[in-house]
N, C-alpha and C. Protein backbone atom coordinates (compact mmCIF):
# COMPACT_ATOMS: atom_id res chain seq x y z
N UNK A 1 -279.19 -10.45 -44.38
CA UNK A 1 -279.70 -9.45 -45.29
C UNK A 1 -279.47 -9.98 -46.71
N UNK A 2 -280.50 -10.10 -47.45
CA UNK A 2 -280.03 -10.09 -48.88
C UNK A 2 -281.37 -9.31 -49.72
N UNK A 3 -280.57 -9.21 -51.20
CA UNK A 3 -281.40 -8.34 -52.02
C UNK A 3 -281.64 -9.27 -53.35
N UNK A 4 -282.84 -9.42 -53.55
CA UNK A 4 -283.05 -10.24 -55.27
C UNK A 4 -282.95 -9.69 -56.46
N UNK A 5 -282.41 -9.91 -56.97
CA UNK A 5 -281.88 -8.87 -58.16
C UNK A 5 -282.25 -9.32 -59.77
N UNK A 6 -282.27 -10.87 -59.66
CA UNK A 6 -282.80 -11.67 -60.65
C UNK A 6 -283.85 -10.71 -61.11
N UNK A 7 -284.03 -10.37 -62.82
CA UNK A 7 -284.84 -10.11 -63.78
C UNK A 7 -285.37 -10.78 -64.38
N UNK A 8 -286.82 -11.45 -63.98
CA UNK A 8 -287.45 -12.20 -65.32
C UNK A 8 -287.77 -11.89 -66.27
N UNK A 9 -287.75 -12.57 -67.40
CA UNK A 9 -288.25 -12.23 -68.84
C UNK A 9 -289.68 -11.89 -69.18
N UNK A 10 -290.62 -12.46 -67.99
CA UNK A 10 -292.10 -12.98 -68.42
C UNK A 10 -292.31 -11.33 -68.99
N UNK A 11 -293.41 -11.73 -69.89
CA UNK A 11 -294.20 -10.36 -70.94
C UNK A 11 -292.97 -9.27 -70.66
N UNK A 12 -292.23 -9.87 -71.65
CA UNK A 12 -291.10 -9.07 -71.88
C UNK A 12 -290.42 -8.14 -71.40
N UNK A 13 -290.31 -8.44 -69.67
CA UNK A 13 -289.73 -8.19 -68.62
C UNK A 13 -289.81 -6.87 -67.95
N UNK A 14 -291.42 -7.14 -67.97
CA UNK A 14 -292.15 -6.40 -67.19
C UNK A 14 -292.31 -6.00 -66.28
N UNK A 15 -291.66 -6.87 -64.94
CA UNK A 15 -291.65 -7.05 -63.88
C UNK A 15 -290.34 -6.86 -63.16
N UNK A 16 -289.69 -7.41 -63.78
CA UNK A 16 -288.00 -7.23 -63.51
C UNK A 16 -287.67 -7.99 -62.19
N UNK A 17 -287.02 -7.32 -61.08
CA UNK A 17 -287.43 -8.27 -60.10
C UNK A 17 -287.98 -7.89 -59.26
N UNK A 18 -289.48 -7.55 -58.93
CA UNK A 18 -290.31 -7.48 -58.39
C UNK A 18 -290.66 -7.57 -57.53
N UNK A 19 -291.35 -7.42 -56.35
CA UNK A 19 -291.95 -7.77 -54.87
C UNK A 19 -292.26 -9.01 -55.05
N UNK A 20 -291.61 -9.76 -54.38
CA UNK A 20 -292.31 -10.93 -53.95
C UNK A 20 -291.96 -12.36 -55.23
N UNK A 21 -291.30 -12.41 -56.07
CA UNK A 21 -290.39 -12.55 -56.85
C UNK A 21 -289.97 -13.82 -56.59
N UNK A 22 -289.19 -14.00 -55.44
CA UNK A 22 -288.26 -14.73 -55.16
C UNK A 22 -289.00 -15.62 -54.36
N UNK A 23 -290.37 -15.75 -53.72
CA UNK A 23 -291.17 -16.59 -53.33
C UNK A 23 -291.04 -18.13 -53.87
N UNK A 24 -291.20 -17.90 -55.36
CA UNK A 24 -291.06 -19.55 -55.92
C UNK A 24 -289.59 -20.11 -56.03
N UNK A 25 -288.36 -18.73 -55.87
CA UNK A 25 -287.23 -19.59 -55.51
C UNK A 25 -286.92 -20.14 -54.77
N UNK A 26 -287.36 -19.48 -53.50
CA UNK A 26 -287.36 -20.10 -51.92
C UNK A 26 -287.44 -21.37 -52.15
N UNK A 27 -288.83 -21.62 -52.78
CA UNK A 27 -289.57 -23.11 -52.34
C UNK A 27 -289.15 -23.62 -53.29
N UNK A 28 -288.19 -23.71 -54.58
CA UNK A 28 -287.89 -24.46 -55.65
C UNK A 28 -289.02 -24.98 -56.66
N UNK A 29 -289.65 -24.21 -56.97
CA UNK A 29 -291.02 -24.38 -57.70
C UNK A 29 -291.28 -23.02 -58.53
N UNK A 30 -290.31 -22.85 -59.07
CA UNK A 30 -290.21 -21.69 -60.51
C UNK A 30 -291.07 -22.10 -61.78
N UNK A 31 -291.20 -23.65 -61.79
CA UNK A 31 -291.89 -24.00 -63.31
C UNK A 31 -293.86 -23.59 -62.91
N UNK A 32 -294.12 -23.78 -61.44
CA UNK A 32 -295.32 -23.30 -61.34
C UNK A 32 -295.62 -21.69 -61.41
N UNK A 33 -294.79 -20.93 -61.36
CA UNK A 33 -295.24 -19.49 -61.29
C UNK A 33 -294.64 -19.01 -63.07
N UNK A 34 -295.53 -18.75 -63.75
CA UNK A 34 -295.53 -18.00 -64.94
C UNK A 34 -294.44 -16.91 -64.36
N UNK A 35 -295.04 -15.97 -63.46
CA UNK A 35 -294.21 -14.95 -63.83
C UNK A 35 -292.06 -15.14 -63.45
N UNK A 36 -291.47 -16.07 -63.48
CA UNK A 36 -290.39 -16.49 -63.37
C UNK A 36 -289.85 -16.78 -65.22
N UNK A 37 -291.26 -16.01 -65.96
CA UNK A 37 -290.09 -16.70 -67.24
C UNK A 37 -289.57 -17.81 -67.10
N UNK A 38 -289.15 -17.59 -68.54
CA UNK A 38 -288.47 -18.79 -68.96
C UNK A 38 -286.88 -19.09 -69.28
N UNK A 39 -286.73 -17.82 -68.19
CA UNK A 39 -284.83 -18.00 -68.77
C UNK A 39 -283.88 -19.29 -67.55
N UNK A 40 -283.79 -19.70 -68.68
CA UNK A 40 -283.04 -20.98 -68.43
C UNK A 40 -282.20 -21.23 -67.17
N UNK A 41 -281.53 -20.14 -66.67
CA UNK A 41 -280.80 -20.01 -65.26
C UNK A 41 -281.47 -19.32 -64.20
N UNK A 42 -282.98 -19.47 -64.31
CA UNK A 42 -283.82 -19.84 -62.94
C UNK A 42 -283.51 -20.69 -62.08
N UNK A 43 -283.21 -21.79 -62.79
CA UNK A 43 -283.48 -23.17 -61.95
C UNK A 43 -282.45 -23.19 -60.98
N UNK A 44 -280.91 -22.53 -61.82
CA UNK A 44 -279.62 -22.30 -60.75
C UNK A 44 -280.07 -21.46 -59.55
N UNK A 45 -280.70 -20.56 -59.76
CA UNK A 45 -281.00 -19.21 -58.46
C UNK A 45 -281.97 -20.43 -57.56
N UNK A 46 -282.56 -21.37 -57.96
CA UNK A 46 -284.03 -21.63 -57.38
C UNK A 46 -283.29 -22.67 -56.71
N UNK A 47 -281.76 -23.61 -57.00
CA UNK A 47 -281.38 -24.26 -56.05
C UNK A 47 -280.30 -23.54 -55.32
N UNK A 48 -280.09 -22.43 -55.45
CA UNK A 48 -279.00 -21.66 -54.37
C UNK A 48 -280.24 -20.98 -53.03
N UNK A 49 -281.02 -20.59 -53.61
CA UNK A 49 -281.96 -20.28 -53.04
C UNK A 49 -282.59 -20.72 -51.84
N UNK A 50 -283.02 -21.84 -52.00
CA UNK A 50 -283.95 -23.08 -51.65
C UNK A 50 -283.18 -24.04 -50.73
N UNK A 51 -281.77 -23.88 -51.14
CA UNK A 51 -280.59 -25.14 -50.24
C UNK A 51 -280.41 -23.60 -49.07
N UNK A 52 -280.22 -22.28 -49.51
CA UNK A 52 -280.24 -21.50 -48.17
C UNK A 52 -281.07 -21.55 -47.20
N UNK A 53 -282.29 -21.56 -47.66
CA UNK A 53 -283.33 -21.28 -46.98
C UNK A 53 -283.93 -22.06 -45.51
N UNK A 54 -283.21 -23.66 -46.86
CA UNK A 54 -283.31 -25.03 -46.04
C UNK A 54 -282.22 -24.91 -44.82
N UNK A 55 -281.39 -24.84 -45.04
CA UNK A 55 -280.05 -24.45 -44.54
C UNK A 55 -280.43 -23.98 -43.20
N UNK A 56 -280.65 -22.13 -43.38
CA UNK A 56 -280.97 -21.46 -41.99
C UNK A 56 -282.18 -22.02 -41.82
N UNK A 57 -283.18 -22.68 -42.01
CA UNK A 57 -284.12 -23.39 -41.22
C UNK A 57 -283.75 -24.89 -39.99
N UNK A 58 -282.84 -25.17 -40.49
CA UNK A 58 -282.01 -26.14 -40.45
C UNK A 58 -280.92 -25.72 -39.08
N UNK A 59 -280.52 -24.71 -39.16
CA UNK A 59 -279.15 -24.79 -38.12
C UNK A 59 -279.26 -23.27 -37.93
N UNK A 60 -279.69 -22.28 -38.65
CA UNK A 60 -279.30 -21.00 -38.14
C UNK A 60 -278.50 -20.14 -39.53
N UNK A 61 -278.03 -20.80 -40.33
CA UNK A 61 -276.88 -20.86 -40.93
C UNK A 61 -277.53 -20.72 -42.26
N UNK A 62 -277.54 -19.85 -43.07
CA UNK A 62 -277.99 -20.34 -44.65
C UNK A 62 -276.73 -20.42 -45.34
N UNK A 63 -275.42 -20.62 -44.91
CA UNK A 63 -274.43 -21.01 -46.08
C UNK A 63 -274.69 -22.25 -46.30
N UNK A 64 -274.04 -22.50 -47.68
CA UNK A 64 -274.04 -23.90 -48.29
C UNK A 64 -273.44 -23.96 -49.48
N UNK A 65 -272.76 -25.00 -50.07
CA UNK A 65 -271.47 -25.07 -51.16
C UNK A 65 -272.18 -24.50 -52.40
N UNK A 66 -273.20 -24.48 -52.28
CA UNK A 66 -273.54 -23.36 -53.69
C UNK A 66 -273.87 -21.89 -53.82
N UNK A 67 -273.41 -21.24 -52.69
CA UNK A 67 -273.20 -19.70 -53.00
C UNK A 67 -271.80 -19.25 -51.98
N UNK A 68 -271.63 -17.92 -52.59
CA UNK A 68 -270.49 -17.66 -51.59
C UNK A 68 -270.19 -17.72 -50.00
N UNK A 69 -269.30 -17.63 -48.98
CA UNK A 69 -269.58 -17.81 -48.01
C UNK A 69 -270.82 -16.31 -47.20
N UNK A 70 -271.53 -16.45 -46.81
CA UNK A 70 -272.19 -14.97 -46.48
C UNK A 70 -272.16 -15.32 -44.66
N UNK A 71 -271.58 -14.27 -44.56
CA UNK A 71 -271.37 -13.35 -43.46
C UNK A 71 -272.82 -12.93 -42.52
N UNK A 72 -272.68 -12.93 -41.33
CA UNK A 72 -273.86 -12.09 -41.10
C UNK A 72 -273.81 -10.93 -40.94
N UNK A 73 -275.34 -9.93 -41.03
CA UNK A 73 -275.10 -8.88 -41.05
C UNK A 73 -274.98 -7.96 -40.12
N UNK A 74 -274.24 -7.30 -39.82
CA UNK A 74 -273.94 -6.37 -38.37
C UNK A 74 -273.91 -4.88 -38.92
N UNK A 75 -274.22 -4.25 -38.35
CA UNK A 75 -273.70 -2.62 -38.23
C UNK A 75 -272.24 -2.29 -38.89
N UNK A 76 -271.22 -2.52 -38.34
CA UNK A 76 -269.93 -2.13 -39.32
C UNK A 76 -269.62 -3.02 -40.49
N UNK A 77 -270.14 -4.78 -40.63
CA UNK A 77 -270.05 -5.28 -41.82
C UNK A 77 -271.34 -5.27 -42.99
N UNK A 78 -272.30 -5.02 -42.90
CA UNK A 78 -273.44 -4.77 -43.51
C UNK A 78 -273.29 -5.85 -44.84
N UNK A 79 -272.70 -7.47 -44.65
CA UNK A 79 -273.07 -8.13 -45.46
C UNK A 79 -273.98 -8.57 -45.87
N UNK A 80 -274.55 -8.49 -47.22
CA UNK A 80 -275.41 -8.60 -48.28
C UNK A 80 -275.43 -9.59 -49.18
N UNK A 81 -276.43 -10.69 -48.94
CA UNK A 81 -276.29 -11.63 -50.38
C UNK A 81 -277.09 -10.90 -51.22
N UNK A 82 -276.73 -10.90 -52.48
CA UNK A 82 -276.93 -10.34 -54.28
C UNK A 82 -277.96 -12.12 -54.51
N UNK A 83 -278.78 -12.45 -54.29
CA UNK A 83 -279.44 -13.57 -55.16
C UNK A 83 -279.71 -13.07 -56.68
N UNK A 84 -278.78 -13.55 -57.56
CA UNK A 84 -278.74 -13.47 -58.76
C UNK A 84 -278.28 -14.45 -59.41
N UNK A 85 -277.75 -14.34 -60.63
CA UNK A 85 -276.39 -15.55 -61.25
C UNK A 85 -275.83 -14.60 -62.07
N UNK A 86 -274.59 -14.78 -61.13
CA UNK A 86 -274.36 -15.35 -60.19
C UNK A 86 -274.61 -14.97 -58.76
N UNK A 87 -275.01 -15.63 -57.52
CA UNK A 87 -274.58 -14.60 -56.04
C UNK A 87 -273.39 -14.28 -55.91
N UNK A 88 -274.04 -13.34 -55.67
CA UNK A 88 -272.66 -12.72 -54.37
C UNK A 88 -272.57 -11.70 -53.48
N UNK A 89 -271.79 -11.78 -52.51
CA UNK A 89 -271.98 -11.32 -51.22
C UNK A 89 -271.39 -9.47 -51.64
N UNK A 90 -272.22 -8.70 -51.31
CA UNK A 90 -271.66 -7.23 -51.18
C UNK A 90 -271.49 -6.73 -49.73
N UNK A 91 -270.78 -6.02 -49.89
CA UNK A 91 -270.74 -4.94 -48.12
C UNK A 91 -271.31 -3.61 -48.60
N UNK A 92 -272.81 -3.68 -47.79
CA UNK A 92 -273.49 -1.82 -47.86
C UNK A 92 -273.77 -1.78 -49.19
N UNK A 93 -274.52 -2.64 -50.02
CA UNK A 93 -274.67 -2.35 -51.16
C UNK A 93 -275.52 -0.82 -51.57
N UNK A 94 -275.86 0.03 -52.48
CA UNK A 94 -276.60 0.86 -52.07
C UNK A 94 -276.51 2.06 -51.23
N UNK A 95 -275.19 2.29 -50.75
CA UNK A 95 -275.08 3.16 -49.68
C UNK A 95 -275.45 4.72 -50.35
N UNK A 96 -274.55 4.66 -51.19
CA UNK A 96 -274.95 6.29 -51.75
C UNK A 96 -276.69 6.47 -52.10
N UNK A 97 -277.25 5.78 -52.13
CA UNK A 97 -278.70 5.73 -51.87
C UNK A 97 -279.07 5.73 -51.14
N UNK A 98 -278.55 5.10 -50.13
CA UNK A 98 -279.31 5.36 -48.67
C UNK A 98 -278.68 6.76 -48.17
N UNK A 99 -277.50 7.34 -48.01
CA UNK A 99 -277.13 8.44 -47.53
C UNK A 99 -277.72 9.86 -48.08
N UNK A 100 -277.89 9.76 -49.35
CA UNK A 100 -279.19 10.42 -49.67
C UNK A 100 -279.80 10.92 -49.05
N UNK A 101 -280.59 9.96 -48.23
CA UNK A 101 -281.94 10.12 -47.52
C UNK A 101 -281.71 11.06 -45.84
N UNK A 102 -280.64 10.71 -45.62
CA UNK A 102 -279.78 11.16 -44.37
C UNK A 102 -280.21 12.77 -44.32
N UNK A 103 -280.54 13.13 -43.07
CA UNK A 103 -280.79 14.44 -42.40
C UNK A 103 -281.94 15.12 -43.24
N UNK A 104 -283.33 14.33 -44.08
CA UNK A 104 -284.76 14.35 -44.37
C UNK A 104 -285.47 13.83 -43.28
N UNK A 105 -286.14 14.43 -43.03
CA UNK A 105 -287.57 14.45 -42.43
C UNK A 105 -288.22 13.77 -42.32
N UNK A 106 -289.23 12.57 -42.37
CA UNK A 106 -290.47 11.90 -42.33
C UNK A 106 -291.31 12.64 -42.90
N UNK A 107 -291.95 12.54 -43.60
CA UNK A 107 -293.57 12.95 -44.23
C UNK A 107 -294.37 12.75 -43.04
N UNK A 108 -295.21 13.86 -42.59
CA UNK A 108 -295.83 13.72 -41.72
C UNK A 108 -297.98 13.71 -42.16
N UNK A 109 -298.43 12.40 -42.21
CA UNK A 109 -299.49 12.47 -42.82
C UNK A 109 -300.36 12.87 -41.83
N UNK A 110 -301.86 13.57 -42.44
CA UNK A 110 -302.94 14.31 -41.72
C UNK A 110 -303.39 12.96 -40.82
């Protein structure tokens, strides 16, 4: 499980971090997508990123010496990588937001 949290600058950070966002970090190719801005500690997220990605493609495993150790995620540990700068690993990030939602209904459309 992880959440992207990185805010780009582009048109004066318009976007913030957005759907789909973290696409050019994956692949380490931030200087081709405009909307990644231009703030200087992209390039760090885009190789923590990109060495994970490689990583669990690789073995199963997306740890690697450039982010914290991350955990997988289960039901009672609900570890969370934060892709930001810096990462880091949360437990249940969000919960009081999600509990919120607890004992609502579904919208039921026509």
């Amino acid at each position: 499980m992880y959440l992207f949290t990185w805010e780009s600058n582009y048109l004066g950070g318009l976007f913030k971090a957005g759907h789909a966002l973290e696409i050019p970090f994956v692949f380490d190719n931030v200087d081709d997508m405009p909307m990644t801005g231009d703030r200087p500690d992209k390039y760090e997220l885009a190789e923590a990123m990109s060495k994970a990605w490689a990583a669990f493609a690789r073995s199963g495993d997306p740890n690697h010496p450039g982010i914290p150790q991350w955990e997988p995620y289960t039901v009672d540990n609900r570890a969370t990588m934060i892709f930001d700068v810096p990462c880091r690993v949360e437990t249940d990030p969000y919960r009081e937001e999600l509990d919120a939602w607890k004992g609502m209904e579904p919208r039921r459309w026509p």
